[in-house]
N, C-alpha and C. Protein backbone atom coordinates (compact mmCIF):
# COMPACT_ATOMS: atom_id res chain seq x y z
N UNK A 1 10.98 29.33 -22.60
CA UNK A 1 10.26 30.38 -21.91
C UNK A 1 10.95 30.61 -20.57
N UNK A 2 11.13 32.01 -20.22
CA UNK A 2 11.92 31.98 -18.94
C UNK A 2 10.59 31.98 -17.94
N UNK A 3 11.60 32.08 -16.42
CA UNK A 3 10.61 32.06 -15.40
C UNK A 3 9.66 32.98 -15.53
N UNK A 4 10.27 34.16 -15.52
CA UNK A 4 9.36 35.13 -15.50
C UNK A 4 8.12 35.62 -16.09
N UNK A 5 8.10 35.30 -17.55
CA UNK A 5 6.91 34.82 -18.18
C UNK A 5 6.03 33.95 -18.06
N UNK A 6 6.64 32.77 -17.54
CA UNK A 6 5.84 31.68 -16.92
C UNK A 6 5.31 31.98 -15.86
N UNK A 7 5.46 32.85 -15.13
CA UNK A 7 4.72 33.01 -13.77
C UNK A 7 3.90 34.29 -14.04
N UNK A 8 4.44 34.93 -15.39
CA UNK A 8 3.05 35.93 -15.43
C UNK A 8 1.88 34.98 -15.94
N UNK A 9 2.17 33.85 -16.87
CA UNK A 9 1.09 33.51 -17.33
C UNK A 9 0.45 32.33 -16.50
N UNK A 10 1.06 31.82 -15.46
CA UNK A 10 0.70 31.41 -14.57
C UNK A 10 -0.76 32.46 -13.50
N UNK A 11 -0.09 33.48 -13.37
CA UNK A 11 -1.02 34.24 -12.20
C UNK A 11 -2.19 34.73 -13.37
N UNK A 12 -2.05 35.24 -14.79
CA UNK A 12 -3.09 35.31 -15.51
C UNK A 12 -4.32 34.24 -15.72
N UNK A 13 -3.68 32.61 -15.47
CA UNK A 13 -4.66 31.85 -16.18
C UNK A 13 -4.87 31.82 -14.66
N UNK A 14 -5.02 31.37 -13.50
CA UNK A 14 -5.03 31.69 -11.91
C UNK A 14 -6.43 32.87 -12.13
N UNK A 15 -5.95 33.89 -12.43
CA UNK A 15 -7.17 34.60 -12.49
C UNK A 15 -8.25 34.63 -13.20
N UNK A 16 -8.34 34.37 -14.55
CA UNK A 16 -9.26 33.67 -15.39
C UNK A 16 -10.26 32.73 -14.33
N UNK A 17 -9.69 31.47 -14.20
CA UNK A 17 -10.09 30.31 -13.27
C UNK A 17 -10.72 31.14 -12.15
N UNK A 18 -10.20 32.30 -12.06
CA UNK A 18 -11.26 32.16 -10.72
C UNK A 18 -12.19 33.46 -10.90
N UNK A 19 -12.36 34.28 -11.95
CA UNK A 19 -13.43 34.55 -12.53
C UNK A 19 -14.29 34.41 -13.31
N UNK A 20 -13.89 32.95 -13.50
CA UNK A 20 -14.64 31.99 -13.82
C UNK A 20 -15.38 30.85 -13.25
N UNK A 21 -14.87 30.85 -12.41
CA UNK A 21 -15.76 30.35 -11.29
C UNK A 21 -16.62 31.47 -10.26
N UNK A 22 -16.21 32.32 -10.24
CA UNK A 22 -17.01 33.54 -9.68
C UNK A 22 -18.69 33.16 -10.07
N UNK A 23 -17.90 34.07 -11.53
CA UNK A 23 -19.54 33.76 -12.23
C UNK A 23 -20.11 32.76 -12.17
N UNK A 24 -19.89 31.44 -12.20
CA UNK A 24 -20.32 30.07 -12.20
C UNK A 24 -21.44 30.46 -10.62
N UNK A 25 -20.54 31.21 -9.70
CA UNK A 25 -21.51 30.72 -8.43
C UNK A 25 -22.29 31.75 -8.60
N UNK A 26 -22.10 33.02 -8.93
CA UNK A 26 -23.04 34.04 -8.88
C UNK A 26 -24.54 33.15 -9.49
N UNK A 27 -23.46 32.89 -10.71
CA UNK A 27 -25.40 32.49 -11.78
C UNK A 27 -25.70 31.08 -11.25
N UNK A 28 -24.81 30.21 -10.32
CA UNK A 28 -26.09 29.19 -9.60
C UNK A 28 -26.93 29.64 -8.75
N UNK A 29 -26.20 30.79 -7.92
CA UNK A 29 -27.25 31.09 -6.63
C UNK A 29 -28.23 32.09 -7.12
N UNK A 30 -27.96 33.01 -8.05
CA UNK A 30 -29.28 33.39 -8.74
C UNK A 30 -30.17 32.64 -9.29
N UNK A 31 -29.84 31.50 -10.21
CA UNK A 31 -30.97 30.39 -10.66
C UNK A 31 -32.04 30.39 -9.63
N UNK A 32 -31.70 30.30 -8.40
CA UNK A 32 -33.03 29.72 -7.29
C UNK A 32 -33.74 30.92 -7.21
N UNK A 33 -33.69 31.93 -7.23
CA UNK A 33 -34.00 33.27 -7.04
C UNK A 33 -34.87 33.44 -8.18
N UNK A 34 -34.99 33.09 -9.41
CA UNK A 34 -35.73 33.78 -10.51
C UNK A 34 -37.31 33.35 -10.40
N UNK A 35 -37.71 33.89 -10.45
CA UNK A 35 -39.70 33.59 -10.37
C UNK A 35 -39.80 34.18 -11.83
N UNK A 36 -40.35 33.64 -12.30
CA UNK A 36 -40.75 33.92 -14.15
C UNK A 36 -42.46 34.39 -14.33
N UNK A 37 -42.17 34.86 -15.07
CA UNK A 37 -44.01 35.03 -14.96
C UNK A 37 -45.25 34.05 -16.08
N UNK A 38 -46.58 34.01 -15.42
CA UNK A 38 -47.36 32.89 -16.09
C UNK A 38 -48.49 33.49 -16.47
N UNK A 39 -49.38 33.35 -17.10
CA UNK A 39 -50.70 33.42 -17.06
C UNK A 39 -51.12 32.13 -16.97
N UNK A 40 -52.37 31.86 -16.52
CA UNK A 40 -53.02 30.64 -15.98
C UNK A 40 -52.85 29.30 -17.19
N UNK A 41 -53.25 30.63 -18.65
CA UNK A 41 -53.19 29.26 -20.26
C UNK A 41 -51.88 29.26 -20.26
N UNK A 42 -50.59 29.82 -19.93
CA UNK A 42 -48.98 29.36 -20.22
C UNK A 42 -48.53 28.30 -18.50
N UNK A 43 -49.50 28.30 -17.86
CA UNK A 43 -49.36 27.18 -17.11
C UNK A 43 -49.88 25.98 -17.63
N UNK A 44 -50.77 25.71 -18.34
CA UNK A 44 -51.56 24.60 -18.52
C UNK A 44 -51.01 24.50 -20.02
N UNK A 45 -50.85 24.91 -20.88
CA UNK A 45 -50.28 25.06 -22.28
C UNK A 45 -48.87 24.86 -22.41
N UNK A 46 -48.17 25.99 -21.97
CA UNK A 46 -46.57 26.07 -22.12
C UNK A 46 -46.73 27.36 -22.46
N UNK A 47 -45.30 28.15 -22.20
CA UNK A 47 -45.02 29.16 -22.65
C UNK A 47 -44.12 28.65 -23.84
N UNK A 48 -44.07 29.95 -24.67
CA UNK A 48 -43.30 30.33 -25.87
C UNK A 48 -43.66 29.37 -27.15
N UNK A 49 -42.76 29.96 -27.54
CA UNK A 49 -42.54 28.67 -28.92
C UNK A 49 -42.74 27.17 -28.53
N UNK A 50 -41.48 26.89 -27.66
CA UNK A 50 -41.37 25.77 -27.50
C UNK A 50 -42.53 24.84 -26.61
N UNK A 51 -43.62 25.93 -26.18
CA UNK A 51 -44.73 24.96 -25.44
C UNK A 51 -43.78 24.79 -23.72
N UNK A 52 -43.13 25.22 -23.35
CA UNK A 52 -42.36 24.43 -22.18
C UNK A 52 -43.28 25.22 -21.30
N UNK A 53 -43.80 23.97 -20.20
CA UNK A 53 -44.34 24.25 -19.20
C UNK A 53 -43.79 24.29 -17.52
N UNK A 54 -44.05 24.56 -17.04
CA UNK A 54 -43.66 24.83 -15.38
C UNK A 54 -43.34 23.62 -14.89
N UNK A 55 -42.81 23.10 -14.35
CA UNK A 55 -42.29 21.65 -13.24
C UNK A 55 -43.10 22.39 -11.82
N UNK A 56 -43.64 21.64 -11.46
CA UNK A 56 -44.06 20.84 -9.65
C UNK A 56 -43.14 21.37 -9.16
N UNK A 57 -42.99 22.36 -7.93
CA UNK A 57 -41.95 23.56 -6.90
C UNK A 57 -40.81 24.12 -7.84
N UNK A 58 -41.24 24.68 -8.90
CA UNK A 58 -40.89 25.92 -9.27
C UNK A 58 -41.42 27.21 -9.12
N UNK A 59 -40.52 27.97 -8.40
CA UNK A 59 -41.05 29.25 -7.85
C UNK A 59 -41.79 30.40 -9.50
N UNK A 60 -42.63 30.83 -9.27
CA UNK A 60 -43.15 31.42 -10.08
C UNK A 60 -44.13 32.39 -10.07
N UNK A 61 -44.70 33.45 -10.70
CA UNK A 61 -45.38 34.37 -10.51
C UNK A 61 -46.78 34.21 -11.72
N UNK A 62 -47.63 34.38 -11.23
CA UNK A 62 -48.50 34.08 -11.82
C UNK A 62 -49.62 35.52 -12.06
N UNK A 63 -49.83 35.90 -13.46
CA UNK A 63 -51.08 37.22 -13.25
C UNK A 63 -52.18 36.65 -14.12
N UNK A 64 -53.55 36.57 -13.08
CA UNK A 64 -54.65 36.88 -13.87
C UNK A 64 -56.18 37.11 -13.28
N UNK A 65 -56.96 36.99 -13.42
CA UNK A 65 -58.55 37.77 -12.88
C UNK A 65 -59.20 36.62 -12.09
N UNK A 66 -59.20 37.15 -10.96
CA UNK A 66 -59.91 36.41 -9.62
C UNK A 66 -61.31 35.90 -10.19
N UNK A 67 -61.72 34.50 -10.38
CA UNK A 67 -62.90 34.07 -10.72
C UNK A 67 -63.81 34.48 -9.49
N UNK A 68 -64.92 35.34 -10.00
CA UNK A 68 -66.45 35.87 -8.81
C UNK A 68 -66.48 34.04 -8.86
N UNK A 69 -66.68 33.75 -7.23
CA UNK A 69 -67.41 32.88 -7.52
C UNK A 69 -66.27 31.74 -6.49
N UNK A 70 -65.26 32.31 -6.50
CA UNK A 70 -64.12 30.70 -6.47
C UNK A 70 -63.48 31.46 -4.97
N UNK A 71 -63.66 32.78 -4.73
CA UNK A 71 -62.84 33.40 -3.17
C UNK A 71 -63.59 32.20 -2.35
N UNK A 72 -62.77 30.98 -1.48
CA UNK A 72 -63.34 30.72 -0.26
C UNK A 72 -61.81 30.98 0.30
N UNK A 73 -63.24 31.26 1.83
CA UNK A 73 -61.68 31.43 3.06
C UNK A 73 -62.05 30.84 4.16
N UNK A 74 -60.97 30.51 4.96
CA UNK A 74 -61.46 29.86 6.59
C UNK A 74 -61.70 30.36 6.98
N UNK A 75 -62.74 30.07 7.91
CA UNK A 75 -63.41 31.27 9.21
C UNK A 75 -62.25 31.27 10.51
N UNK A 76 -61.40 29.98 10.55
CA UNK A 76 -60.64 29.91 11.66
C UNK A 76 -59.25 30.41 11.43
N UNK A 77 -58.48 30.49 10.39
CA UNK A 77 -57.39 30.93 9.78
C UNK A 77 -57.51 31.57 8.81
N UNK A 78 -56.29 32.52 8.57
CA UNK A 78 -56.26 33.21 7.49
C UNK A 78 -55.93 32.91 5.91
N UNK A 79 -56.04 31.18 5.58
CA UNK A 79 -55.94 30.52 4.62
C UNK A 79 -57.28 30.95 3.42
N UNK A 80 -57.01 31.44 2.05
CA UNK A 80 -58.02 31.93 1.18
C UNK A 80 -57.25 31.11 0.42
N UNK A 81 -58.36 30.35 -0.48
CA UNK A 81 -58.34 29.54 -1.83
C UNK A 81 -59.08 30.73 -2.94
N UNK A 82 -58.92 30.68 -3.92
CA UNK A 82 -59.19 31.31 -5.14
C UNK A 82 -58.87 30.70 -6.52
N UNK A 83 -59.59 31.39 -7.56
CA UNK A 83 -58.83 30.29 -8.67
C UNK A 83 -58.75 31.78 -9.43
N UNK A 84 -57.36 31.71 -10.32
CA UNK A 84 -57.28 32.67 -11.17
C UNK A 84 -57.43 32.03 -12.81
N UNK A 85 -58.23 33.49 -13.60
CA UNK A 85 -58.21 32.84 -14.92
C UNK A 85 -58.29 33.86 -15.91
N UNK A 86 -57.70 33.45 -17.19
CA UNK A 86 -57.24 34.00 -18.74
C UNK A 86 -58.59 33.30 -19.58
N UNK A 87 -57.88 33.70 -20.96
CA UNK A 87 -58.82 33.25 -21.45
C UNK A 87 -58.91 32.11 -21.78
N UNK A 88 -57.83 31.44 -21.72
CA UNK A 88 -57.94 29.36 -21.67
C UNK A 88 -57.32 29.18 -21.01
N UNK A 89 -57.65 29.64 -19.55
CA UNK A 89 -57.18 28.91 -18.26
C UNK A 89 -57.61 29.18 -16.99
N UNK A 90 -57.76 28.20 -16.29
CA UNK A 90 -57.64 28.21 -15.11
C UNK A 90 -57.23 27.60 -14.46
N UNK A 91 -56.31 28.19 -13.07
CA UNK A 91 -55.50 28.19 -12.02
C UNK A 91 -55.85 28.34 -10.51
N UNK A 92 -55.63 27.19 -9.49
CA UNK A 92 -56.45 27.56 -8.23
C UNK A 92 -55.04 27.46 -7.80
N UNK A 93 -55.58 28.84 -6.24
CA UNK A 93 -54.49 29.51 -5.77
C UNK A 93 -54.59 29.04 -4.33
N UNK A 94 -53.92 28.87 -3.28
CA UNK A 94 -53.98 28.80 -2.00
C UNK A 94 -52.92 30.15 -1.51
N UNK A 95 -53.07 30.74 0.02
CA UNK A 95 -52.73 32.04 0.31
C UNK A 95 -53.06 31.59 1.81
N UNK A 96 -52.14 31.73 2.68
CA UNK A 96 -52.13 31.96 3.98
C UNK A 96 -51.91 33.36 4.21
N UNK A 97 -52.47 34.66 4.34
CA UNK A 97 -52.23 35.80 4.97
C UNK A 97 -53.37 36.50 4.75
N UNK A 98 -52.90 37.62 4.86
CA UNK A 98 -53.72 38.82 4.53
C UNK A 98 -53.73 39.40 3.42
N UNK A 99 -54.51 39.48 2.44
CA UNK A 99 -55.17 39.98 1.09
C UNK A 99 -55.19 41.09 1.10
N UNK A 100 -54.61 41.62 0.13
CA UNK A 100 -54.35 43.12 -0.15
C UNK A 100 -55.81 43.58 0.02
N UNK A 101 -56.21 44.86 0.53
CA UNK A 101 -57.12 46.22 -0.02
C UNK A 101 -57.83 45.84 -1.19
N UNK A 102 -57.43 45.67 -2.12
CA UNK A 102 -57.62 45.86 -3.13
C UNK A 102 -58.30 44.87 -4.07
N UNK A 103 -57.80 43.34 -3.17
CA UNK A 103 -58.02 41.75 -3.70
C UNK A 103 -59.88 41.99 -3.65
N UNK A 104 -60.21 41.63 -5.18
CA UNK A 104 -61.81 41.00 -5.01
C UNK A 104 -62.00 40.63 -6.10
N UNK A 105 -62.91 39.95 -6.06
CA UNK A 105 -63.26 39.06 -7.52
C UNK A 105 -63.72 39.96 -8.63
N UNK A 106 -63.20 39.09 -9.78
CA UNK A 106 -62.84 40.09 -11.02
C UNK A 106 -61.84 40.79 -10.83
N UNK A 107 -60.78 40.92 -10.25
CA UNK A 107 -59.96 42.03 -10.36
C UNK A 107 -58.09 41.70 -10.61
N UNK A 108 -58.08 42.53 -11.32
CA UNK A 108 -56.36 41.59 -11.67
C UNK A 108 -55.42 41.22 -10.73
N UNK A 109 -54.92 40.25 -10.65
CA UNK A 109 -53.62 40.27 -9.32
C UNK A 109 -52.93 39.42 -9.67
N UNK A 110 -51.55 39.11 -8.93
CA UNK A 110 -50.43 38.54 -9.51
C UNK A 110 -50.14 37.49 -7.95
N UNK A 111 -49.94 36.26 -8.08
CA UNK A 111 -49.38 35.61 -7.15
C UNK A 111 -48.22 35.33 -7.09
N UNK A 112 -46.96 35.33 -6.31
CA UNK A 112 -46.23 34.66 -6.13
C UNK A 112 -45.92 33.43 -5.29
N UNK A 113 -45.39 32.69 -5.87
CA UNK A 113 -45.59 31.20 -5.19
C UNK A 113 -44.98 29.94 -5.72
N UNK A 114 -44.96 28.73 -5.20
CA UNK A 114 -44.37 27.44 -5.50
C UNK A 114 -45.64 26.48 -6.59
N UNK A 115 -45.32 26.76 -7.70
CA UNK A 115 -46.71 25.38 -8.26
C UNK A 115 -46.47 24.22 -7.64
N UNK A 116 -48.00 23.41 -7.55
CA UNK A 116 -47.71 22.23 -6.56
C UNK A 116 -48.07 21.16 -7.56
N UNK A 117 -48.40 20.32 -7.46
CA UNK A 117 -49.02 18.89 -8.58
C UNK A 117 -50.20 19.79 -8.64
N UNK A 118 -50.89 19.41 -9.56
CA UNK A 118 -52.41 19.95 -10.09
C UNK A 118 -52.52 21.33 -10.34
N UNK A 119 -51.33 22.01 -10.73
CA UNK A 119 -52.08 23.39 -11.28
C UNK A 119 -52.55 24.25 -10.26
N UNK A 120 -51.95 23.61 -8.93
CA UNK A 120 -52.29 24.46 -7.24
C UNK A 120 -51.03 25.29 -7.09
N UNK A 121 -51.00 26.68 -7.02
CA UNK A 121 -50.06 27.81 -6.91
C UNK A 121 -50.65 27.71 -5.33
N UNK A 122 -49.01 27.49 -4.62
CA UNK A 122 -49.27 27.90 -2.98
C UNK A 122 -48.65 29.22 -3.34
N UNK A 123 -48.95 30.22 -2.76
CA UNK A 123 -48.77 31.77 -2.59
C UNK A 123 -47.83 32.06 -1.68
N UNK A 124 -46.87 32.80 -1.90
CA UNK A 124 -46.12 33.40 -0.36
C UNK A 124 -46.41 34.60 -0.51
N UNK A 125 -47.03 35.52 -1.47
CA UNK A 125 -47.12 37.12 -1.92
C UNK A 125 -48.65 36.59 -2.75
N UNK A 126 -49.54 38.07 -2.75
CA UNK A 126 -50.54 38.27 -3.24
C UNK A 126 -50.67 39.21 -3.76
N UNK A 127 -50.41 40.34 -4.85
CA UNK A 127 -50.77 41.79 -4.97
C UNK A 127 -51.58 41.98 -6.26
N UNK A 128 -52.53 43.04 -5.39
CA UNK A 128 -54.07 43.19 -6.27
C UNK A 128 -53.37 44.55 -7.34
N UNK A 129 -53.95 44.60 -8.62
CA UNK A 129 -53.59 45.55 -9.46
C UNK A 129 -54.30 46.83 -8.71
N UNK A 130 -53.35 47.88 -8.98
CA UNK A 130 -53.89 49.41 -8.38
C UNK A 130 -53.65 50.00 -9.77
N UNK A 131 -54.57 51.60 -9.18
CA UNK A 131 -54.78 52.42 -9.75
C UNK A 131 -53.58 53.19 -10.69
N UNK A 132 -52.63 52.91 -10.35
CA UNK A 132 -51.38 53.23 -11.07
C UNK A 132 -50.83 53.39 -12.24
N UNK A 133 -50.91 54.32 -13.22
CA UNK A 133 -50.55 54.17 -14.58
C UNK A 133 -49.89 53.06 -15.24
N UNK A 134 -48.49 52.82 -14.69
CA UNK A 134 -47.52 52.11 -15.02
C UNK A 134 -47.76 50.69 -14.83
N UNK A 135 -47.77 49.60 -15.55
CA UNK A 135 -48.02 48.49 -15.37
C UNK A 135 -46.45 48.03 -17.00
N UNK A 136 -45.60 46.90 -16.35
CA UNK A 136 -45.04 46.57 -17.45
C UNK A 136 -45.95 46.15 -18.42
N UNK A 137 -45.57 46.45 -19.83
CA UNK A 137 -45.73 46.36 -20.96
C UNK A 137 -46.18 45.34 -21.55
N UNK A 138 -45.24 43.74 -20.97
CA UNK A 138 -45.48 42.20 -21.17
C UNK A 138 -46.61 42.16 -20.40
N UNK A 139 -46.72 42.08 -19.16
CA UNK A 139 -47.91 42.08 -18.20
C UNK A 139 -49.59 43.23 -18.60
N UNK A 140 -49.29 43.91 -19.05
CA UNK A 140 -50.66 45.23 -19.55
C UNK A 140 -51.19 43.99 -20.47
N UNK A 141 -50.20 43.92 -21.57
CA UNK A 141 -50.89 43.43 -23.17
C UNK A 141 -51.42 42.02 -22.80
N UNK A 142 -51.38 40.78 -21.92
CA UNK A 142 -51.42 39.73 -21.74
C UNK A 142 -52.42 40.10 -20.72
N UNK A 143 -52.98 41.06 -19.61
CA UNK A 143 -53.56 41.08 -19.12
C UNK A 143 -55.38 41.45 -19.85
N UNK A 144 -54.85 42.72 -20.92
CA UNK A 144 -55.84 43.20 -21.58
C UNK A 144 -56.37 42.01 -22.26
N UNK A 145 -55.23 41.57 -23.31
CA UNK A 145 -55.87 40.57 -23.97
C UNK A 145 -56.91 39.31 -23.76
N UNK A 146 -56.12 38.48 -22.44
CA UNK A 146 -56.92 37.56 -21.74
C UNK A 146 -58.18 38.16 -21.13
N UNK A 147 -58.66 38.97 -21.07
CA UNK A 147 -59.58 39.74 -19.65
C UNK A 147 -60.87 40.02 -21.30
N UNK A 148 -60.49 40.52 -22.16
CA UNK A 148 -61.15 40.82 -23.32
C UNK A 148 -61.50 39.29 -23.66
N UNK A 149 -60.68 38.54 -24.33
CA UNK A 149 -61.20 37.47 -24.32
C UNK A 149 -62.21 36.30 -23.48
N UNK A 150 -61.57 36.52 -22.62
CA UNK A 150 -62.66 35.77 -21.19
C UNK A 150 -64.00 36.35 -21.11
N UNK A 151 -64.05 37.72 -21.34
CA UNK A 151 -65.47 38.16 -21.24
C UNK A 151 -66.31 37.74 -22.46
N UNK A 152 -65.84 38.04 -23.26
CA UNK A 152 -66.52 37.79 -24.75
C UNK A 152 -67.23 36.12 -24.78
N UNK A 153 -66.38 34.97 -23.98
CA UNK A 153 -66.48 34.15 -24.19
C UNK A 153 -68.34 33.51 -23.26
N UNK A 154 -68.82 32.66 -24.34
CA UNK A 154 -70.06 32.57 -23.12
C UNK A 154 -69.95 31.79 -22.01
């Protein structure tokens, strides 16, 4: 093989290697970034097929119907506990801020947040479902379904 070929295939595999490592860092530093979504029974159950459940400070998003009954808040801070629930589950929430407009018991909302030991979602985001047509598709059917079920149930 002369030089010259050797140094094309030199600077080719050179570039490979390092768009290959590109991607390598892109998709580690996205890993930390992904929040997945839960309902309260695929926290306590598992999601999917495989049953796999959430790990202790995994960031995650959680949707389901504010239990009447479970809103407490501090009178001295803006810390609100709540528990959200499906139809075989329930989930208690902690929230340092300000509660959407919209947040009240019975009403759909989605947390984002770190699960802690016990099935405790600390919150960094709170948003109450609005009036809005559009709701994704995965989130509508899992919302309808659980919310139908929970009521029915005595």
């Amino acid at each position: 093989m002369n030089t010259r070929r050797k140094n094309r295939l030199l600077v080719a595999i050179a570039i490979l290697a390092g768009l290959g490592l590109a991607t390598a860092l892109v998709m580690y530093a996205l890993r930390s970034n992904i929040d997945l979504f839960y309902t309260p029974s695929e926290i306590l159950n598992g999601k999917g097929e495989s049953q796999q459940k959430p790990t202790p400070g995994q960031r995650l998003r959680v949707g389901g119907m504010v239990m009447p009954g479970s809103v407490k808040r501090d009178p001295n801070t803006l810390q609100v506990s709540f528990k959200l629930y499906d139809a075989n589950g329930v989930v208690s929430v902690s929230y340092l801020g300000i509660l959407p407009d919209l947040f009240r018991e019975g009403q759909g909302v989605v947390a984002q947040g770190v699960l802690e030991q016990g099935n405790l979602i600390e919150a960094k985001e709170v948003l109450a479902k609005h009036d809005e047509k559009y709701t994704p598709p995965e989130i509508e059917d899992a919302m309808k379904k659980n919310h139908k079920i929970a009521v029915n149930q005595p």
